[in-house]
C-alpha atoms as a PDB file:
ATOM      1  CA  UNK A   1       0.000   0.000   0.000  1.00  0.00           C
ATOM      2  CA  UNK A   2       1.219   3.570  -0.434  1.00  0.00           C
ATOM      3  CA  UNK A   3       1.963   4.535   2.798  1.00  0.00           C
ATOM      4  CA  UNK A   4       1.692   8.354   1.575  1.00  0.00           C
ATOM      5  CA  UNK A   5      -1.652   8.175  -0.125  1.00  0.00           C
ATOM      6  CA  UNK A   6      -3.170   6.348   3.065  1.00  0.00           C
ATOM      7  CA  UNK A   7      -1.535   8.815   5.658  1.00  0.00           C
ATOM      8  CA  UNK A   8      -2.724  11.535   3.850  1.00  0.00           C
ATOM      9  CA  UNK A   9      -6.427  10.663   3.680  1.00  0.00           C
ATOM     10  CA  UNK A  10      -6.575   9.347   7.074  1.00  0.00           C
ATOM     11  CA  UNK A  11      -5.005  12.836   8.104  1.00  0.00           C
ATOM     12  CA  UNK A  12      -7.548  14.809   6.258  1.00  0.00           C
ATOM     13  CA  UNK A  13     -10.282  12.889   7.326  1.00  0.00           C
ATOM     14  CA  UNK A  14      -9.307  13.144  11.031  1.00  0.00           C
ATOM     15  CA  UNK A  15      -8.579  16.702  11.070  1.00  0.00           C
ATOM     16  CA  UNK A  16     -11.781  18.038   8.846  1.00  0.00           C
ATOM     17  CA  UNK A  17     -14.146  15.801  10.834  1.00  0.00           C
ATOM     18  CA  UNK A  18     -12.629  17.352  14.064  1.00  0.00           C
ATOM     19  CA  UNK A  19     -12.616  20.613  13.269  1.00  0.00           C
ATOM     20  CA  UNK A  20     -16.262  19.657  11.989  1.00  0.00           C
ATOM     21  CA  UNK A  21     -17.440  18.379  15.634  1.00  0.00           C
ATOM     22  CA  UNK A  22     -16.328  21.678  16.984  1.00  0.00           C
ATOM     23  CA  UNK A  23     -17.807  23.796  14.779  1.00  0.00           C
ATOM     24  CA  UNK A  24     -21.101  21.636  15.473  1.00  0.00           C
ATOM     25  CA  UNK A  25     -20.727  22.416  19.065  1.00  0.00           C
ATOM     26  CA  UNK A  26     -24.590  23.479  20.238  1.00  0.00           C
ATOM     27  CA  UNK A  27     -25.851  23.656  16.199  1.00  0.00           C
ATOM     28  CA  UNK A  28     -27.708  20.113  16.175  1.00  0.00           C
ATOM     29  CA  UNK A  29     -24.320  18.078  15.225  1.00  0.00           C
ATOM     30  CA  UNK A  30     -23.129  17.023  11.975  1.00  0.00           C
ATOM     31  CA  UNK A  31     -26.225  15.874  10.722  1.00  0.00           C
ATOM     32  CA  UNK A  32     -26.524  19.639   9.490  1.00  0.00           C
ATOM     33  CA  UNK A  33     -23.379  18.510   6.938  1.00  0.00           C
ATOM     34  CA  UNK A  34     -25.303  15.355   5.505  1.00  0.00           C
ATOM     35  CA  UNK A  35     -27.559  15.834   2.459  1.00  0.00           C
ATOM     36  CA  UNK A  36     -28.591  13.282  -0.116  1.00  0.00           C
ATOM     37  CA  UNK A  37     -30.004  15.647  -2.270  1.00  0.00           C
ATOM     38  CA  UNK A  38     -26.556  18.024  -2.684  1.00  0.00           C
ATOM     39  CA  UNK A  39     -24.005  14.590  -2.753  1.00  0.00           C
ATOM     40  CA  UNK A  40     -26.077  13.367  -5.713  1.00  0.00           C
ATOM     41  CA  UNK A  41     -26.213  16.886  -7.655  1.00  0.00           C
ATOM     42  CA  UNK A  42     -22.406  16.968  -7.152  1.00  0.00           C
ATOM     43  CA  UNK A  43     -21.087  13.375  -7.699  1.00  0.00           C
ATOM     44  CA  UNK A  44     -23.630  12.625 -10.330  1.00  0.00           C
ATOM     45  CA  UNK A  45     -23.118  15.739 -11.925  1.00  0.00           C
ATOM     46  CA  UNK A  46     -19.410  15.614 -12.304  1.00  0.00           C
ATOM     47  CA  UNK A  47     -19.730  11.906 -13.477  1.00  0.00           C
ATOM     48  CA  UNK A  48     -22.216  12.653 -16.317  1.00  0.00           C
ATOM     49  CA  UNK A  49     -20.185  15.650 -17.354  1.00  0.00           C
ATOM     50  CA  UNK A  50     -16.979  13.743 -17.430  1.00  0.00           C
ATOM     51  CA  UNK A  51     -18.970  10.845 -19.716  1.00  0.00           C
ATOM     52  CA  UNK A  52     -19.519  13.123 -21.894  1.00  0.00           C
ATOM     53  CA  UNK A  53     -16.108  14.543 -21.771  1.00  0.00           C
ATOM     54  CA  UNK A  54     -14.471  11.434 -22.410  1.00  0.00           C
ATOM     55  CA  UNK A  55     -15.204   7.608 -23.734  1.00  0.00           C
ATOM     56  CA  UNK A  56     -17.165   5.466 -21.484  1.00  0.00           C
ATOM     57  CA  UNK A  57     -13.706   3.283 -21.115  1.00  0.00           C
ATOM     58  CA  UNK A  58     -11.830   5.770 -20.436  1.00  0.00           C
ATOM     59  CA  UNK A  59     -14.275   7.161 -17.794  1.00  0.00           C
ATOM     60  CA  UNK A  60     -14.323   3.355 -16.229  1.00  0.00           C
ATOM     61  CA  UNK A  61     -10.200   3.338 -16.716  1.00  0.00           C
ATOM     62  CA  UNK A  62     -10.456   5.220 -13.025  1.00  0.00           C
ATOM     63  CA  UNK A  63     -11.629   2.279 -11.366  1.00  0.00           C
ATOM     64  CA  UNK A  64      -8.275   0.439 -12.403  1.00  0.00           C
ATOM     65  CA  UNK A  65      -6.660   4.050 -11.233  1.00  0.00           C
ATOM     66  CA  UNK A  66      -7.862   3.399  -7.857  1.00  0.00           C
ATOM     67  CA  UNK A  67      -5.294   0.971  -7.883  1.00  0.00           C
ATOM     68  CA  UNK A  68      -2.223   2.812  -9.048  1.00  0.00           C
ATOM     69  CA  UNK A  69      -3.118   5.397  -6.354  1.00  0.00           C
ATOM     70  CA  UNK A  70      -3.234   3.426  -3.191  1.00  0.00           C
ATOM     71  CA  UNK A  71      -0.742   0.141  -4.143  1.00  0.00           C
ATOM     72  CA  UNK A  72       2.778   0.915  -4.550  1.00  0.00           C
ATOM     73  CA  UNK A  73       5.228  -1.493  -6.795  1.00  0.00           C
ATOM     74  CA  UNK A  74       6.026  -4.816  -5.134  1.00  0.00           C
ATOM     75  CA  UNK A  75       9.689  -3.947  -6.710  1.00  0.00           C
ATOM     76  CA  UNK A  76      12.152  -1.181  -6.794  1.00  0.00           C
ATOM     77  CA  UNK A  77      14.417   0.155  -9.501  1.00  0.00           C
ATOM     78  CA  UNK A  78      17.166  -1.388  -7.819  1.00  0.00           C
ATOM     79  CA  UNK A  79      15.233  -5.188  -7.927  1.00  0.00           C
ATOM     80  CA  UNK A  80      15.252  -4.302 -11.671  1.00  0.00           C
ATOM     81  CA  UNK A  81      18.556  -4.199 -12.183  1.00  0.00           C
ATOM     82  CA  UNK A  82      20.014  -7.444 -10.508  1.00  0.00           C
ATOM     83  CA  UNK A  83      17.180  -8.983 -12.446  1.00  0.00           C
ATOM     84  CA  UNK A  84      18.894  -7.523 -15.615  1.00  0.00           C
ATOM     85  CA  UNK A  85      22.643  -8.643 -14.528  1.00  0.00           C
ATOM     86  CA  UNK A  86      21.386 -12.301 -13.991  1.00  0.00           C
ATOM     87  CA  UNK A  87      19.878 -12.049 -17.434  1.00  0.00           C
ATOM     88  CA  UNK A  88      22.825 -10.723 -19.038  1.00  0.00           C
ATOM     89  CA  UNK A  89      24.724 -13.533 -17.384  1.00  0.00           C
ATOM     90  CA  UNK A  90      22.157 -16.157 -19.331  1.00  0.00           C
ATOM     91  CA  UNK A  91      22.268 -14.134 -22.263  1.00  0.00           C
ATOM     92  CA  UNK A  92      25.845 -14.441 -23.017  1.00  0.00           C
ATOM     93  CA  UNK A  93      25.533 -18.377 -23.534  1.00  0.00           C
ATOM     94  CA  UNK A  94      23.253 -18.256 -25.737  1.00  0.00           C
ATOM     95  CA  UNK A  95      19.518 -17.384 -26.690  1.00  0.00           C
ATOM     96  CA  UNK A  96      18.067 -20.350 -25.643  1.00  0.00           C
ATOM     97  CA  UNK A  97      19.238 -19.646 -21.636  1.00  0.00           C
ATOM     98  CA  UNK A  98      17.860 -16.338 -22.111  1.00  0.00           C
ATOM     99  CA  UNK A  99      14.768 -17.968 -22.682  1.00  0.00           C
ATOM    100  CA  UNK A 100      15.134 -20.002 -19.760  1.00  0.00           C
ATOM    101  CA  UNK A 101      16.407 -17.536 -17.477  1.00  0.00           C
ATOM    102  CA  UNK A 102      12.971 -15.773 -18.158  1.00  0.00           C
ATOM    103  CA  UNK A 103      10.622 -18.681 -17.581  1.00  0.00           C
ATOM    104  CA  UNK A 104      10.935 -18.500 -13.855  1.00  0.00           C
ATOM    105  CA  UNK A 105      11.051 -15.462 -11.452  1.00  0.00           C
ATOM    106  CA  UNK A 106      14.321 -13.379 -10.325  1.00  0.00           C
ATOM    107  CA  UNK A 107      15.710 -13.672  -7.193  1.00  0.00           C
ATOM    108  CA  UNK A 108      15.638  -9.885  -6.684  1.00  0.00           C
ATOM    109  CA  UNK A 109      11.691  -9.895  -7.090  1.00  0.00           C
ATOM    110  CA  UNK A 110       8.505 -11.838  -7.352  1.00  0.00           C
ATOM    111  CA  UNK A 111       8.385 -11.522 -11.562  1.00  0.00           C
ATOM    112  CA  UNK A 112      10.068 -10.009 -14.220  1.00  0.00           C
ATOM    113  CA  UNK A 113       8.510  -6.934 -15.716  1.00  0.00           C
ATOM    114  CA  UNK A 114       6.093  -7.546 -18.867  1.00  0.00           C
ATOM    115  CA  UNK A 115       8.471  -5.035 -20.746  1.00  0.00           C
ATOM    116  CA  UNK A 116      11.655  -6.640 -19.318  1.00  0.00           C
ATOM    117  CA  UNK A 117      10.144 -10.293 -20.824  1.00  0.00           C
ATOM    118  CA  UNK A 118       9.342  -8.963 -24.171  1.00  0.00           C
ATOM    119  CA  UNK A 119      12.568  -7.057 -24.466  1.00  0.00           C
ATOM    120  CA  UNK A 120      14.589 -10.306 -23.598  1.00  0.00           C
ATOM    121  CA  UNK A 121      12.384 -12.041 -25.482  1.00  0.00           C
ATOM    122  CA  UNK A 122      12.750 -10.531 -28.804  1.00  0.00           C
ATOM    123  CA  UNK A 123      16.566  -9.956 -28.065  1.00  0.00           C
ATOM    124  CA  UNK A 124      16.645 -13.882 -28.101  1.00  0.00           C
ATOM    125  CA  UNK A 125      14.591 -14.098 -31.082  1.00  0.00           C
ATOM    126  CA  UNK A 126      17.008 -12.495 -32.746  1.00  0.00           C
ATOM    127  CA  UNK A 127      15.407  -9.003 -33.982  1.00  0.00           C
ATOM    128  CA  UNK A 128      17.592  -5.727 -34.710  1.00  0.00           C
ATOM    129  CA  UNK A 129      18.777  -3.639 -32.096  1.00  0.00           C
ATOM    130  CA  UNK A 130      17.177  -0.462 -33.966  1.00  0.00           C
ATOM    131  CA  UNK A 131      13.838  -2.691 -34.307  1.00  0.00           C
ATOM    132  CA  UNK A 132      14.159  -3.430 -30.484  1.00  0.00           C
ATOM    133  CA  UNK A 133      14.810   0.444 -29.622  1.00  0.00           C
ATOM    134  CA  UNK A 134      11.827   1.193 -31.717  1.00  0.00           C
ATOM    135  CA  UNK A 135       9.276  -1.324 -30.346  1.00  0.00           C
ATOM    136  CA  UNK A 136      10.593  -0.056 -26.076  1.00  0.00           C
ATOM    137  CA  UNK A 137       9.991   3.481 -27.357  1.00  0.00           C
ATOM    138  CA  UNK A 138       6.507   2.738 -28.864  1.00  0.00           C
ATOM    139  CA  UNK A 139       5.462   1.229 -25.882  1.00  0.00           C
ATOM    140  CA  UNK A 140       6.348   3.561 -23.236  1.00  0.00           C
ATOM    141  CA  UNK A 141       4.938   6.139 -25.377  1.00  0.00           C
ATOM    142  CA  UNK A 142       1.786   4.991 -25.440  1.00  0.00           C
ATOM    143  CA  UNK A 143       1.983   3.832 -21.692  1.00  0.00           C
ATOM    144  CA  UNK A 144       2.330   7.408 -20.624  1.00  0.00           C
ATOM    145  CA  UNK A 145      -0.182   8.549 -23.325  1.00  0.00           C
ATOM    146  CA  UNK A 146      -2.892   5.853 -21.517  1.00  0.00           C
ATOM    147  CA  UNK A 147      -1.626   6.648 -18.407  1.00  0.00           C
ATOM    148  CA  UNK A 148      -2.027  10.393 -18.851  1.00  0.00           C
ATOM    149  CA  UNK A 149      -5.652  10.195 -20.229  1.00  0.00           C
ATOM    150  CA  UNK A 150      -5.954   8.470 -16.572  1.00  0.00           C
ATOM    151  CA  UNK A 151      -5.248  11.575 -14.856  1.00  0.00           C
ATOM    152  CA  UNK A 152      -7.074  13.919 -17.024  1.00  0.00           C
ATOM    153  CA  UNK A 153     -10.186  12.494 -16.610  1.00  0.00           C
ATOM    154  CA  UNK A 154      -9.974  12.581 -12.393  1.00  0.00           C
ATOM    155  CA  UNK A 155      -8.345  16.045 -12.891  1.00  0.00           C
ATOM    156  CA  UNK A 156     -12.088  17.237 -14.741  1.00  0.00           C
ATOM    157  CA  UNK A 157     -13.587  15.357 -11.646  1.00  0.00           C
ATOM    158  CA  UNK A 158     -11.776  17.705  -9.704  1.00  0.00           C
ATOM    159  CA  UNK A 159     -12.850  20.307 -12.108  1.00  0.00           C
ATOM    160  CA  UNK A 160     -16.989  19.803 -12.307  1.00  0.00           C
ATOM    161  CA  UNK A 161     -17.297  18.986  -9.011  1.00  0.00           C
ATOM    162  CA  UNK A 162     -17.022  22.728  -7.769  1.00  0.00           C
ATOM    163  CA  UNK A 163     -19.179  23.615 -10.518  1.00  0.00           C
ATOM    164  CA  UNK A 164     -21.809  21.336  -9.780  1.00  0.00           C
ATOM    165  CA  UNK A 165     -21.308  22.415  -5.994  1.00  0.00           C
ATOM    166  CA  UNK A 166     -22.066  25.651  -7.519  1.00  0.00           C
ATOM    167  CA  UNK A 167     -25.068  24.295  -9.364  1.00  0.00           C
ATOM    168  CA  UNK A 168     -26.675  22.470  -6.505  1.00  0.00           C
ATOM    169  CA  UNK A 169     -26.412  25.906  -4.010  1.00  0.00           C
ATOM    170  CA  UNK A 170     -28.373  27.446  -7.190  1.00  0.00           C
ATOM    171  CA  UNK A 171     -31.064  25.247  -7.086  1.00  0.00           C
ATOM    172  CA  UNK A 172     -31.333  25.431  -3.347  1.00  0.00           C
ATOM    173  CA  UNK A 173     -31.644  29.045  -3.249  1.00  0.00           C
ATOM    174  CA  UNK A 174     -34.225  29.472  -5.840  1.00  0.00           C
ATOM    175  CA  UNK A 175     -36.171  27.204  -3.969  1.00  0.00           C
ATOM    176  CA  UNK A 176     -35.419  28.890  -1.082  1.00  0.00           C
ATOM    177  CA  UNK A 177     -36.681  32.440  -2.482  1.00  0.00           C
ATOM    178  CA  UNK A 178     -39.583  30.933  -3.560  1.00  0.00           C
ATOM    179  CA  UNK A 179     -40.762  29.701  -0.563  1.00  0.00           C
ATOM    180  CA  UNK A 180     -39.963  33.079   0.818  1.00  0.00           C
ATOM    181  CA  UNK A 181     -43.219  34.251  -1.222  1.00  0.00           C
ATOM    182  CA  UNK A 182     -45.415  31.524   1.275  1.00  0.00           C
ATOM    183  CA  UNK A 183     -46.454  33.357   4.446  1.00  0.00           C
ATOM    184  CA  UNK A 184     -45.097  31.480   7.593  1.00  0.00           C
ATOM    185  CA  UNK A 185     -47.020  28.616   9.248  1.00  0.00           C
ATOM    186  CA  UNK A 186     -48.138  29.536  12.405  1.00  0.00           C
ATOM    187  CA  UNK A 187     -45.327  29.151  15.007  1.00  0.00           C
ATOM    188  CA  UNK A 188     -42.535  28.966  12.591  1.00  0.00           C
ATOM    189  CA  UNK A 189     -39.949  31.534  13.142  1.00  0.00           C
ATOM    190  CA  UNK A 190     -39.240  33.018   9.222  1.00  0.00           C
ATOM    191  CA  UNK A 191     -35.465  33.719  10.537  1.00  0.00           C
ATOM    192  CA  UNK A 192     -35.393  30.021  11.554  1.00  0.00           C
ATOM    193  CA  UNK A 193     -36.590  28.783   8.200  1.00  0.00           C
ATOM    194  CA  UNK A 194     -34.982  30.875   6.068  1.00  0.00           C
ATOM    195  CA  UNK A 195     -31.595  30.010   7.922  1.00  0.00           C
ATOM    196  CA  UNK A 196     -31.847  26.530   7.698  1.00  0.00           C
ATOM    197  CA  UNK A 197     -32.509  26.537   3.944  1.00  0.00           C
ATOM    198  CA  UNK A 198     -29.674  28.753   3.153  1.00  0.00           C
ATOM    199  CA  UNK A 199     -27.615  26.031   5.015  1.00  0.00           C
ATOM    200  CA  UNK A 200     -28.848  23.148   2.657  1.00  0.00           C
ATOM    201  CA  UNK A 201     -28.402  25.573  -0.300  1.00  0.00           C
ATOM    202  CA  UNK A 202     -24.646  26.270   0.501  1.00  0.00           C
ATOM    203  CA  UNK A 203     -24.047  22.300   1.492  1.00  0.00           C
ATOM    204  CA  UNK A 204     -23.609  21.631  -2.715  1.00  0.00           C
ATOM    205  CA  UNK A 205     -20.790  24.231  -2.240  1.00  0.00           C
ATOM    206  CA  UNK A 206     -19.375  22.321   0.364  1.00  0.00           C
ATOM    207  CA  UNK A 207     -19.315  19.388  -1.227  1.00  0.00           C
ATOM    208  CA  UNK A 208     -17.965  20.325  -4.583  1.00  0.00           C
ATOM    209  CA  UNK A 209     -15.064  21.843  -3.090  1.00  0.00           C
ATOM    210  CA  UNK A 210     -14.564  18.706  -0.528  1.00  0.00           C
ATOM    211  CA  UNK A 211     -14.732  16.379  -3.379  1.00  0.00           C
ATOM    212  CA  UNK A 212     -12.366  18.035  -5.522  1.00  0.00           C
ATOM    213  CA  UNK A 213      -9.652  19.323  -3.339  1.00  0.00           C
ATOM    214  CA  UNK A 214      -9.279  16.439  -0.715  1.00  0.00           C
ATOM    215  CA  UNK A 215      -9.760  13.557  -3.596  1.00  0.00           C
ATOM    216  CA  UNK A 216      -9.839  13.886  -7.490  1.00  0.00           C
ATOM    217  CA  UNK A 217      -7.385  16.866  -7.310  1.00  0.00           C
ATOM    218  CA  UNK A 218      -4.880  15.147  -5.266  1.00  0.00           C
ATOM    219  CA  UNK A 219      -5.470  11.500  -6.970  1.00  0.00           C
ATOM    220  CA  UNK A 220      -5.253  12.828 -10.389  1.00  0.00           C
ATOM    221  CA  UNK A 221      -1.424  14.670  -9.054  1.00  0.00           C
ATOM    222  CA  UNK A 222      -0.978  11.186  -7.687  1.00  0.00           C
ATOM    223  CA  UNK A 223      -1.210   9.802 -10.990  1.00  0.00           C
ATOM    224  CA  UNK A 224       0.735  12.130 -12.890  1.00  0.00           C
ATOM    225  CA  UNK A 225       3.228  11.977 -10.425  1.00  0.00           C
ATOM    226  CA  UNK A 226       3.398   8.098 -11.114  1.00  0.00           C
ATOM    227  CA  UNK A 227       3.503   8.471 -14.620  1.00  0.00           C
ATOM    228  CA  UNK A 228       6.413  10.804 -14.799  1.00  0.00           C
ATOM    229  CA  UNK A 229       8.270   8.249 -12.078  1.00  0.00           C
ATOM    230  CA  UNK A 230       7.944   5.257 -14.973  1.00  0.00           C
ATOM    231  CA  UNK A 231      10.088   7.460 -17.572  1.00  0.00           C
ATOM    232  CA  UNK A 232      13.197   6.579 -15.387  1.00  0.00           C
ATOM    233  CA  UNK A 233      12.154   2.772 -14.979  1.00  0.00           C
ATOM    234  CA  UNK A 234      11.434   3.028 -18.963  1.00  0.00           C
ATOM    235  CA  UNK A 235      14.907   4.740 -19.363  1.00  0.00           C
ATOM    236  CA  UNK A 236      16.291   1.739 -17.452  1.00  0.00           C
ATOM    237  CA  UNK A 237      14.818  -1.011 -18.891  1.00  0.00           C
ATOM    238  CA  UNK A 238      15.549   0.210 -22.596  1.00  0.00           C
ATOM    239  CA  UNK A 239      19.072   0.897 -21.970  1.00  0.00           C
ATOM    240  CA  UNK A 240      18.942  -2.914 -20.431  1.00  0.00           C
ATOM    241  CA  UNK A 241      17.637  -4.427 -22.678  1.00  0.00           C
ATOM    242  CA  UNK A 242      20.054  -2.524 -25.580  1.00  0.00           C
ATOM    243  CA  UNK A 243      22.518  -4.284 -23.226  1.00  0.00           C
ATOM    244  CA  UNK A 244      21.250  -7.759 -23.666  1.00  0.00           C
ATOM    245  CA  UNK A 245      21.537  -7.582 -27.499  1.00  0.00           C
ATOM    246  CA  UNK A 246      25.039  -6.747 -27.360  1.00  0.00           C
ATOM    247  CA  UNK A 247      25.940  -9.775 -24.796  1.00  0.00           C
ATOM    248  CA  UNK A 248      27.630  -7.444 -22.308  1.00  0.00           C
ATOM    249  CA  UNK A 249      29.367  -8.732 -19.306  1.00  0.00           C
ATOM    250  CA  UNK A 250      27.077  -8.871 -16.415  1.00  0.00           C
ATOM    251  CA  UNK A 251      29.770  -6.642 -14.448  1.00  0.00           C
ATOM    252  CA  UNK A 252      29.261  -4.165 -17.917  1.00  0.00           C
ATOM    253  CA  UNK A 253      25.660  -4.316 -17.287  1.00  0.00           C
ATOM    254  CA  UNK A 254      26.073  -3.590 -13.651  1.00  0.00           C
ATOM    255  CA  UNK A 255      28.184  -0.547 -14.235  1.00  0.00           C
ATOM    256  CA  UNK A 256      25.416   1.301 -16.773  1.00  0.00           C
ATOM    257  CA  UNK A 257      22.461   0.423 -15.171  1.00  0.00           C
ATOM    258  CA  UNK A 258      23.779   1.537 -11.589  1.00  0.00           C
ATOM    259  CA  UNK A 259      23.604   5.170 -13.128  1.00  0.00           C
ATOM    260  CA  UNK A 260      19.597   5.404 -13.305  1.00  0.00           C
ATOM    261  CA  UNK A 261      20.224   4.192  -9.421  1.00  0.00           C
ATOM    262  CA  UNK A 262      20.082   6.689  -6.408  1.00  0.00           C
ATOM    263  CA  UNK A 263      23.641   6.373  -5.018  1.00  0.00           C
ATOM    264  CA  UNK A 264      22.751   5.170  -2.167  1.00  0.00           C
ATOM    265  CA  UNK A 265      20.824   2.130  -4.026  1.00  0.00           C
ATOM    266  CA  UNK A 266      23.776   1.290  -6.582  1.00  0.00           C
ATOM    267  CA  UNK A 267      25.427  -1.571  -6.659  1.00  0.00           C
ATOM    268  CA  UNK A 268      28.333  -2.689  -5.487  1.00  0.00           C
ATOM    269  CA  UNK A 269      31.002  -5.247  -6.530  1.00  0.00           C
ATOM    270  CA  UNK A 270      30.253  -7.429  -3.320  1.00  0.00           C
ATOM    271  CA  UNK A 271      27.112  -8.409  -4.162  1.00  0.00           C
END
């Protein structure tokens, strides 16, 4: 789990919600804050809008998001790179123990990446090194081009939901007005009334600007910020695979690939 994304959102949710209870002090609790009405203008709202934005799949493609934001990778760039000096150590007797090194998992880490296994795999199968370059490129291109749409379409989450908040506290208040016109029943303070509609008016508001700044906001940055961290495993696993084809020593290997390592990460010759 991202450690980060959880810490952050448990944070939030404390703090808001406690600052909540004591603004609620002696005003009827936080029931005030709940309204089914104003969560279904805003959330439905901002999901229509972004359907029509977008394609349905990419729309549903935030579902799968949901994933990206809260797991982090079961590996580390580091894992990568032992994975890619044991297969330079196959690949340099021959194509067929490539092969074989890649059938079961590294030592360094529970699989070997899907790009790592078809890089390896068309090394072995004998293709051009500028035909190899050319295929890695293509699909880290089009990862971050997928990956990207990802984000944009929680970033206009973040973006209708305000709007919608906006909508919502609209809709209240010309109802609100036009009860205004209806004298008061009998008992009913008019200050009273009038107060408490204004306060389910501006709860759309609330909501729209909850919604968008404490999660599609933030989840679409997460993304992005994901995205952008794959160009350096990309980087990496390009440059390895470029090493494969040309049979370079495992210590050769070691050597390149410990440059797209922190230093603190690199590797060192006693291990």
């Amino acid at each position: 789990m991202n450690l980060g994304t959880i810490i952050g959102l448990v944070l939030g949710t404390v703090l808001i919600g406690y600052a909540s209870v004591l603004a609620a002090g002696g005003v009827g609790g936080l029931g005030a804050l709940w309204d089914m009405v104003s969560l279904l203008i805003v959330v439905g709202g901002a999901l229509s809008a972004t359907a029509i934005a977008f394609k349905m799949n990419e729309v549903m493609s935030i579902i799968k998001s949901m994933s990206m934001i809260f797991a982090d990778d079961p590996y580390t760039l580091r894992d990568v790179v032992l994975d890619f000096i044991d297969l330079a150590a196959a690949a340099k007797k021959g194509p067929n123990d490539l092969r074989k090194a890649l059938e079961s998992p590294p030592e360094s880490m529970p699989f070997h990446l899907k790009v790592v296994n078809i890089g390896a795999t068309i090394v072995a199968d004998g293709y051009a090194k500028q035909d190899i370059r050319e295929i890695l490129e293509n699909m880290e291109e089009y990862r971050a081009v997928r990956e990207g749409q990802s984000a944009n379409v929680m970033k206009s989450l973040g973006t209708y939901t305000p709007a919608f908040g906006m909508v919502g506290t609209l809709i209240g208040l010309v109802f609100m007005l036009a009860g205004m016109a209806d004298p008061p029943e009998p008992g009913v303070d008019p200050a009273a009334k009038l107060g408490a509609a204004m306060a389910v008016a501006l709860i759309t508001t609330l909501y729209g600007a909850l919604f968008a700044n404490f999660f599609f906001l933030p989840f679409a940055d997460k993304l992005k910020g994901k995205s952008e961290g794959k160009k350096i495993e990309s980087a990496l696993v390009c440059e390895g695979v470029m090493l494969l084809a040309d049979k370079v020593h495992p210590m050769m290997m070691r050597d390149k690939l410990n440059a797209f390592l922190d230093s603190r990460e690199r590797i060192q010759d006693d291990e």
